[in-house]
C-alpha atoms as a PDB file:
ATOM      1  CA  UNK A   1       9.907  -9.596  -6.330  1.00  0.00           C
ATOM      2  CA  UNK A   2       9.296  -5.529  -7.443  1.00  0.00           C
ATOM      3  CA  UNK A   3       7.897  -4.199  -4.788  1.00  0.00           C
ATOM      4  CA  UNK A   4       6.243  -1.493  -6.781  1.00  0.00           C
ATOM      5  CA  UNK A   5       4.878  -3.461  -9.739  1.00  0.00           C
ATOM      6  CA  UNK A   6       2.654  -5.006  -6.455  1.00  0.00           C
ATOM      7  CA  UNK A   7       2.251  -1.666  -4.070  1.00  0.00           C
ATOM      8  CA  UNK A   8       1.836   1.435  -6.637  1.00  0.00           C
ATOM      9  CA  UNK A   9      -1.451  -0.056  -8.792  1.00  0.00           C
ATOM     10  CA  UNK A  10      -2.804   0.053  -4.588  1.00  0.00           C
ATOM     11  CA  UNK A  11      -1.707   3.540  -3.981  1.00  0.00           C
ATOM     12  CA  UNK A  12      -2.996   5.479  -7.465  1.00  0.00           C
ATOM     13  CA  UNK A  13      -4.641   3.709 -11.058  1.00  0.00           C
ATOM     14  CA  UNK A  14      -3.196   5.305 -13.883  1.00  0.00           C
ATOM     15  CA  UNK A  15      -4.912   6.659 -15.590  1.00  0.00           C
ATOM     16  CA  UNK A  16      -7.213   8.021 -12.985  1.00  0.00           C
ATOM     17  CA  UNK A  17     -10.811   7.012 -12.781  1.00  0.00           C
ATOM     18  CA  UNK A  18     -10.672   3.194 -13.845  1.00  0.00           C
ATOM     19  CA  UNK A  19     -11.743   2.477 -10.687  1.00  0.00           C
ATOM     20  CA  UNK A  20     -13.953   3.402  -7.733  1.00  0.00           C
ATOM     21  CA  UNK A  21     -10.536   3.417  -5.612  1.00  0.00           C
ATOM     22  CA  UNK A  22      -9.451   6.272  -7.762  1.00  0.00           C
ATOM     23  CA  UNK A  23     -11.550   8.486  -6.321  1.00  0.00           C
ATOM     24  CA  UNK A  24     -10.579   8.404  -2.957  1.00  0.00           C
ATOM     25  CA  UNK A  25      -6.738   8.766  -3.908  1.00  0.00           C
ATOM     26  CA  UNK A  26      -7.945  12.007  -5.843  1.00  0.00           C
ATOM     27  CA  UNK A  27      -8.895  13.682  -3.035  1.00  0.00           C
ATOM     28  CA  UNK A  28      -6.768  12.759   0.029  1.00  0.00           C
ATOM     29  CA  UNK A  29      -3.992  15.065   0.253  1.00  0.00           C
ATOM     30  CA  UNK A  30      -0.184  13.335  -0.296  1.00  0.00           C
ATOM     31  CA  UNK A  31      -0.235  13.835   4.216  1.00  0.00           C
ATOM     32  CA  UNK A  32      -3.423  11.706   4.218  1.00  0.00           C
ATOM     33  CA  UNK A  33      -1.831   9.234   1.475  1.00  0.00           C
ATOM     34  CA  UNK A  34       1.478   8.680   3.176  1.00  0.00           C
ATOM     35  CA  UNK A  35      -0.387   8.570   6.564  1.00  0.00           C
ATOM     36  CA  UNK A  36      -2.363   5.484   5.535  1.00  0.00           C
ATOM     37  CA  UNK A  37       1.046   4.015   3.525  1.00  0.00           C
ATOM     38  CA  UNK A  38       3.092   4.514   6.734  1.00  0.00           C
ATOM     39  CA  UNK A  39       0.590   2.760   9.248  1.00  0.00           C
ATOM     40  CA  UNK A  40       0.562  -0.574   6.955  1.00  0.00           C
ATOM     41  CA  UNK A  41       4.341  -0.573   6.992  1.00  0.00           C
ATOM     42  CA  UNK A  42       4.471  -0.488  11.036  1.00  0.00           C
ATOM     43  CA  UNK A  43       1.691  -2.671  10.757  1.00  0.00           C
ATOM     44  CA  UNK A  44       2.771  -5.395   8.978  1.00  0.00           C
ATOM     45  CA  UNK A  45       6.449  -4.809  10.359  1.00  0.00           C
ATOM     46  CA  UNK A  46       5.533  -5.356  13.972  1.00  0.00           C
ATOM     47  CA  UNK A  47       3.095  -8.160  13.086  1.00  0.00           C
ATOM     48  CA  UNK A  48       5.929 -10.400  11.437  1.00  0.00           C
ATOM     49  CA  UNK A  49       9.160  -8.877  12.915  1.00  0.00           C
ATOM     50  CA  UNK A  50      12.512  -8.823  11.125  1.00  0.00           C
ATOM     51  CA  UNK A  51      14.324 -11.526   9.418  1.00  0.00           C
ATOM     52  CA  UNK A  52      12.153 -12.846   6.805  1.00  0.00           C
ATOM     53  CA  UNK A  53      12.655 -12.553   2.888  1.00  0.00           C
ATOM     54  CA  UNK A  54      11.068  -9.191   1.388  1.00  0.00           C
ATOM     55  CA  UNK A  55       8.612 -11.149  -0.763  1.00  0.00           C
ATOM     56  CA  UNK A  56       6.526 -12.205   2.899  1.00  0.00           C
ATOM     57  CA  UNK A  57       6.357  -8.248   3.161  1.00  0.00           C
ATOM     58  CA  UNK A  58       5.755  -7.594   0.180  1.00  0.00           C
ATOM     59  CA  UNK A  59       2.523  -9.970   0.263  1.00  0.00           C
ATOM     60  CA  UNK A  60       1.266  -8.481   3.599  1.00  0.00           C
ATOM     61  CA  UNK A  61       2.142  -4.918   2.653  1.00  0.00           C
ATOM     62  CA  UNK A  62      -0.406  -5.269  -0.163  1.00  0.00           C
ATOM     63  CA  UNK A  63      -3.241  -7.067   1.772  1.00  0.00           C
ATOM     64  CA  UNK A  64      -2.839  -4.063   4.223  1.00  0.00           C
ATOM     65  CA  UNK A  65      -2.983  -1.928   2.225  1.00  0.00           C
ATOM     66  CA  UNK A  66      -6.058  -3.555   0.257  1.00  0.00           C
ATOM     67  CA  UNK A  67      -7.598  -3.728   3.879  1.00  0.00           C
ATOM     68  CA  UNK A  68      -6.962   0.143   4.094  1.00  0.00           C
END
């Protein structure tokens, strides 16, 4: 499973301004952006511990960060 074919369309639309999400990405600053990226990693990480195959990540990774 590609983790970014799942996680990127989350984190930025290209092109910009397809969708109200956009907007928000547009003006946090790349701090804000990797603040918000980093706290659904430890998130999901400490919620389901280590040891399981990357696609169970993957999947909670994105509904975190669809949550976020």
């Amino acid at each position: 499973m590609d983790l970014t074919k799942q996680v990127l369309p989350l984190i930025a639309c290209l092109p910009p301004g397809r969708c109200e999400s956009c907007y928000l990405y547009d003006i946090m600053t790349e701090n804000e952006l990797s603040y918000i990226i980093r706290g659904a990693i430890f998130k999901v990480y400490n919620a389901l511990g280590p040891g399981l195959l990357e696609s169970v990540y993957v999947a909670a990774l994105v509904y975190e960060l669809k949550k976020a």
